[in-house]
N, C-alpha and C. Protein backbone atom coordinates (compact mmCIF):
# COMPACT_ATOMS: atom_id res chain seq x y z
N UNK A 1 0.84 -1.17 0.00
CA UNK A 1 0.00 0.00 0.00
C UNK A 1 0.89 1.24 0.00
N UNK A 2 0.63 2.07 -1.22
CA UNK A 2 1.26 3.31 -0.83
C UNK A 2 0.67 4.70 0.00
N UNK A 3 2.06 5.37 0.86
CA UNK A 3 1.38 5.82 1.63
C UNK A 3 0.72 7.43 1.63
N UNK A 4 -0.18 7.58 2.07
CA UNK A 4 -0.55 8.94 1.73
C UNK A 4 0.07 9.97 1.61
N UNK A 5 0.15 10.71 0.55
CA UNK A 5 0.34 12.49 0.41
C UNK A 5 0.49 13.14 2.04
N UNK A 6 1.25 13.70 2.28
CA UNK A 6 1.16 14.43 3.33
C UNK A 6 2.21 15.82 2.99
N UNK A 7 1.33 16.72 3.72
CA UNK A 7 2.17 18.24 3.38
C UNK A 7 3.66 17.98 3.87
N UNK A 8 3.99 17.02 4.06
CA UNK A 8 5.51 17.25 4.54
C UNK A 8 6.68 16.61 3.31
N UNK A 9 5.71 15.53 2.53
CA UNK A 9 6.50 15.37 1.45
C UNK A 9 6.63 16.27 0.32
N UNK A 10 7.85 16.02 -0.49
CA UNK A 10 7.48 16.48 -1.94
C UNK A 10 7.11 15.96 -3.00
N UNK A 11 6.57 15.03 -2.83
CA UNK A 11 5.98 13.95 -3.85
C UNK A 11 4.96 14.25 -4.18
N UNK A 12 4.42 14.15 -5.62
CA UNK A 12 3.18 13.89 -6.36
C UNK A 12 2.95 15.02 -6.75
N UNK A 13 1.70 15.77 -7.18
CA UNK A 13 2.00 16.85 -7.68
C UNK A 13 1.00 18.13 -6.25
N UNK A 14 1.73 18.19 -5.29
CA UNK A 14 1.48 19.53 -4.89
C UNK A 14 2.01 20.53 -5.18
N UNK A 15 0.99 21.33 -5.34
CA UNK A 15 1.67 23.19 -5.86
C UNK A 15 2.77 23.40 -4.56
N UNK A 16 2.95 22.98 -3.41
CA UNK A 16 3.66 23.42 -2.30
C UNK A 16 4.62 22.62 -2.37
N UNK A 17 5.87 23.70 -1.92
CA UNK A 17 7.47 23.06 -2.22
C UNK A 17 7.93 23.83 -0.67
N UNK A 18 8.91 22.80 0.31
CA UNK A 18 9.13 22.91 1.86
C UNK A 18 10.41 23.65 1.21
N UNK A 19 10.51 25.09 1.60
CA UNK A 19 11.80 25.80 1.96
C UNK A 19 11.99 26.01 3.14
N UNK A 20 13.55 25.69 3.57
CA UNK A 20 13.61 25.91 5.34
C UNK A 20 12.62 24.87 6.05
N UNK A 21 11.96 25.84 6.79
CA UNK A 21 10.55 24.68 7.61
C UNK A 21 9.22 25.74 6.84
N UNK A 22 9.15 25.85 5.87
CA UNK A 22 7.66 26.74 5.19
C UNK A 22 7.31 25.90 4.38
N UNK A 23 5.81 25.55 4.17
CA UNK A 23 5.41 24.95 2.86
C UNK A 23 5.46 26.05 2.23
N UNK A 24 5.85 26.53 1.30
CA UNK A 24 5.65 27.52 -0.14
C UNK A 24 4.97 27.27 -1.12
N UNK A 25 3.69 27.79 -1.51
CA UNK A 25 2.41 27.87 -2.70
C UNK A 25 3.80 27.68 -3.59
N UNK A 26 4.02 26.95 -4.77
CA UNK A 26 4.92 27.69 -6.28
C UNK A 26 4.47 28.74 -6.86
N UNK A 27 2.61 29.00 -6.69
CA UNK A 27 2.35 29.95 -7.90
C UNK A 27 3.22 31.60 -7.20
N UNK A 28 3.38 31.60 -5.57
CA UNK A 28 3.70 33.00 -4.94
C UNK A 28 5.50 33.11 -5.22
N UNK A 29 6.46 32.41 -5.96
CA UNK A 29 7.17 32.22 -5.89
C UNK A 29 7.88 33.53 -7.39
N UNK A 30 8.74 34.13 -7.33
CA UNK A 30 8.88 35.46 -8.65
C UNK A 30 9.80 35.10 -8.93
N UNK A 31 11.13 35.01 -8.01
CA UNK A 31 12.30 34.46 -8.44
C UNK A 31 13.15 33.66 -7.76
N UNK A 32 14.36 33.06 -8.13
CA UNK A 32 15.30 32.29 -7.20
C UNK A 32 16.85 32.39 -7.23
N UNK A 33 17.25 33.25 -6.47
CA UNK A 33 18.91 33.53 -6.79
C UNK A 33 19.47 32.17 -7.45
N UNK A 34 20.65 32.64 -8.32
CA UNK A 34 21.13 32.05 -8.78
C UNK A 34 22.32 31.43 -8.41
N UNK A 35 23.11 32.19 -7.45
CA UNK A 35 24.18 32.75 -6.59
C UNK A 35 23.93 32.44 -5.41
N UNK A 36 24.58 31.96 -4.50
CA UNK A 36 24.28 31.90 -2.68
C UNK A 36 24.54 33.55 -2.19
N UNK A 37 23.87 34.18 -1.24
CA UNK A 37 23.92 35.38 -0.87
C UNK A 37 25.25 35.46 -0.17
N UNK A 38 25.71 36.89 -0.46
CA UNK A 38 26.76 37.29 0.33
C UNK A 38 27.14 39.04 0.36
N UNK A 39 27.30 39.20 1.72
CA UNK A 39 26.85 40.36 2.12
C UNK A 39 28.12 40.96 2.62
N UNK A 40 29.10 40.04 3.11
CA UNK A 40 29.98 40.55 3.99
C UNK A 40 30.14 40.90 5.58
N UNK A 41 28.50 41.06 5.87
CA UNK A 41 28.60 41.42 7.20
C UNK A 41 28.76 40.18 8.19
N UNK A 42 29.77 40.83 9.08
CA UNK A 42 30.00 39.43 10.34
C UNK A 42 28.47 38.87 10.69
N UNK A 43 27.59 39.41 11.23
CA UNK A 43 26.64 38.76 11.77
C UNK A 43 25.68 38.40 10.51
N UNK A 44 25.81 37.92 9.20
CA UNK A 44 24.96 37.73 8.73
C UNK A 44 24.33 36.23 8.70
N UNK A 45 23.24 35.68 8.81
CA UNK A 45 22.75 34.87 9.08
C UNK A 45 22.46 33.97 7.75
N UNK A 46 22.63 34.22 6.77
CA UNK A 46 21.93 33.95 5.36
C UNK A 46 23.38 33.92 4.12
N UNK A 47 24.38 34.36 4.61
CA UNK A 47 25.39 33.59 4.16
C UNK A 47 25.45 32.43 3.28
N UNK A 48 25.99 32.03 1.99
CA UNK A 48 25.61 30.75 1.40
C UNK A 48 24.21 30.27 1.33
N UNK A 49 23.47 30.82 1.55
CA UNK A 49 21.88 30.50 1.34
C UNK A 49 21.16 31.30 -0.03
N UNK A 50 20.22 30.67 -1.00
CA UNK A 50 19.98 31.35 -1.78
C UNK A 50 18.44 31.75 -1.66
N UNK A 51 18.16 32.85 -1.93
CA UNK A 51 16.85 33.76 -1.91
C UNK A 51 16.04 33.61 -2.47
N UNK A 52 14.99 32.84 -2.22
CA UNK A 52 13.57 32.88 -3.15
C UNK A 52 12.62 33.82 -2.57
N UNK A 53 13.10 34.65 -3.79
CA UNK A 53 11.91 35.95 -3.62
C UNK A 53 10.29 35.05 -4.05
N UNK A 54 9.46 36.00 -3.12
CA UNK A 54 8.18 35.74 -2.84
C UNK A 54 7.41 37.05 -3.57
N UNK A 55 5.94 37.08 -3.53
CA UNK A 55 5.29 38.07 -3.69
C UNK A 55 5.12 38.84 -2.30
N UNK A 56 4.48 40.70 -2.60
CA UNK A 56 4.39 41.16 -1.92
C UNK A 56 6.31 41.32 -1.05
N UNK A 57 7.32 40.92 -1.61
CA UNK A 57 8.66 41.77 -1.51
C UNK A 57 9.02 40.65 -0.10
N UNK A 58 8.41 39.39 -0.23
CA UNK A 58 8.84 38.34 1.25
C UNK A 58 9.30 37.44 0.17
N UNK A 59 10.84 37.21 1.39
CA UNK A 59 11.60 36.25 0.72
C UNK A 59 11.98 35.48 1.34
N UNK A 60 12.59 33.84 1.15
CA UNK A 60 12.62 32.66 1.81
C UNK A 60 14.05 32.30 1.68
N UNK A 61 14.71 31.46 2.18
CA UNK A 61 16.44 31.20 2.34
C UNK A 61 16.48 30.12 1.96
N UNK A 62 16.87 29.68 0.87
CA UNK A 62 16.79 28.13 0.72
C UNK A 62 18.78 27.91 0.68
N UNK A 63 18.74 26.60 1.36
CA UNK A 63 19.86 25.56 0.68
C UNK A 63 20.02 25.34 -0.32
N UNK A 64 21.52 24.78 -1.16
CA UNK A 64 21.49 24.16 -2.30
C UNK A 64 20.58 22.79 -2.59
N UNK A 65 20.42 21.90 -2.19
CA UNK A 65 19.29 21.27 -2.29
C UNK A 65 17.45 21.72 -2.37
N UNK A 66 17.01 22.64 -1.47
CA UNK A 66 15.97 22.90 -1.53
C UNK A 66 15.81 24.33 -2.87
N UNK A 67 16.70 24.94 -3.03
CA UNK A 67 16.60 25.53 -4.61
C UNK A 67 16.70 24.87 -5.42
N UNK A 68 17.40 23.60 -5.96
CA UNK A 68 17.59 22.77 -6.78
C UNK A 68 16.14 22.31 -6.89
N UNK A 69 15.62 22.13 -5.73
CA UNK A 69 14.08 21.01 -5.66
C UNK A 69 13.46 22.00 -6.17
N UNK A 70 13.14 23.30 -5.60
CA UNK A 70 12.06 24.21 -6.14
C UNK A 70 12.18 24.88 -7.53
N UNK A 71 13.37 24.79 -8.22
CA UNK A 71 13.14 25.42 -9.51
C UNK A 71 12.37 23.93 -10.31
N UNK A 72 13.19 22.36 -9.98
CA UNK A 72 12.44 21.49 -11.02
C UNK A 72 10.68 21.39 -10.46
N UNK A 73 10.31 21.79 -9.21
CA UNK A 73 9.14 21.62 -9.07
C UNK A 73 8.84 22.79 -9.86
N UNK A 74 8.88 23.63 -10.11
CA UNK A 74 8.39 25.22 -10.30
C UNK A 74 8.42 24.44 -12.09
N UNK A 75 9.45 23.99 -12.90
CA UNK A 75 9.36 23.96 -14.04
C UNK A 75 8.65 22.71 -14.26
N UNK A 76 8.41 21.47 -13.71
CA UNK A 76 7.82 20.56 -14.09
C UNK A 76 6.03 21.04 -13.41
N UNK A 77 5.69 22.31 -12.53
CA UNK A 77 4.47 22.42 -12.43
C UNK A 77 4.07 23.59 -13.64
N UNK A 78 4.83 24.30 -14.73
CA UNK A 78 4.80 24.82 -15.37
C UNK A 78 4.92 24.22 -16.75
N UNK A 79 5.33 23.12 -16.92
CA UNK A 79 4.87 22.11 -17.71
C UNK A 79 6.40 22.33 -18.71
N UNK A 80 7.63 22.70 -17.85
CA UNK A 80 9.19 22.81 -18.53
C UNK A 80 8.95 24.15 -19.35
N UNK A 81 10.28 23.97 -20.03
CA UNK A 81 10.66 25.13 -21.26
C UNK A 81 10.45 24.47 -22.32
N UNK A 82 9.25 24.78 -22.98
CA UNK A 82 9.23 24.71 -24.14
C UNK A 82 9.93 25.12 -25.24
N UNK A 83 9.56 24.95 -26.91
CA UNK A 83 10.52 25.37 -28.25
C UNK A 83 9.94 26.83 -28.18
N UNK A 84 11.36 27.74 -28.55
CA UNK A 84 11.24 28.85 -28.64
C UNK A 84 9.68 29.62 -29.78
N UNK A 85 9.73 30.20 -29.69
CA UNK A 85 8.70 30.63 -31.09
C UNK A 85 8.89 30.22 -32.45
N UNK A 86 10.41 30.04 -32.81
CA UNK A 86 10.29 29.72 -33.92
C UNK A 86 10.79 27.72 -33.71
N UNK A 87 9.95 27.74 -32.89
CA UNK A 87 10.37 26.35 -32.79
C UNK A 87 11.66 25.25 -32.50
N UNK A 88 13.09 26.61 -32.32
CA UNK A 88 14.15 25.66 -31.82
C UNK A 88 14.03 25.42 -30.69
N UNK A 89 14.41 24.46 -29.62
CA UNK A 89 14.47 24.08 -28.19
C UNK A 89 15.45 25.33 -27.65
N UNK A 90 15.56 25.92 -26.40
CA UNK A 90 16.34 26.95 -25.97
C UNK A 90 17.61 26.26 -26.20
């Protein structure tokens, strides 16, 4: 028997992807550094962490793993990159 969906996995197709300890909607999601943050300041907390900007200007700290997870969830719930307009693949 397989076992139920639960908000804590990432399996199957929920719109919600776990950054940090947050479930995150994908559709509230605008962008995702590309880069791990770095600021310079001694006390910064977010160091090596990359930024998924949110709507409304709130943003989330993800790991290299949990950005990795949320861009293929974000593109496989967007159905990938399709052929350009004139039809070549990007």
């Amino acid at each position: 028997m397989e076992p139920e969906h639960t908000p804590n996995d990432d399996h199957g197709t929920s719109i919600l992807c776990r950054i940090d300890d947050k479930q995150v909607p994908l559709y509230r999601v605008m962008w995702i550094g590309a880069t791990p943050h770095f600021c310079g300041e001694e006390d910064c907390m977010r160091e090596g962490y990359y930024e998924v900007r949110l709507e409304q200007g709130e943003s989330v700290w993800a790991n290299l793993e949990e950005r990795d997870r949320t861009i293929a969830k974000l593109e496989a719930w967007q159905g990938g990159i399709g052929p350009s307009e004139d039809g070549e693949a990007w």
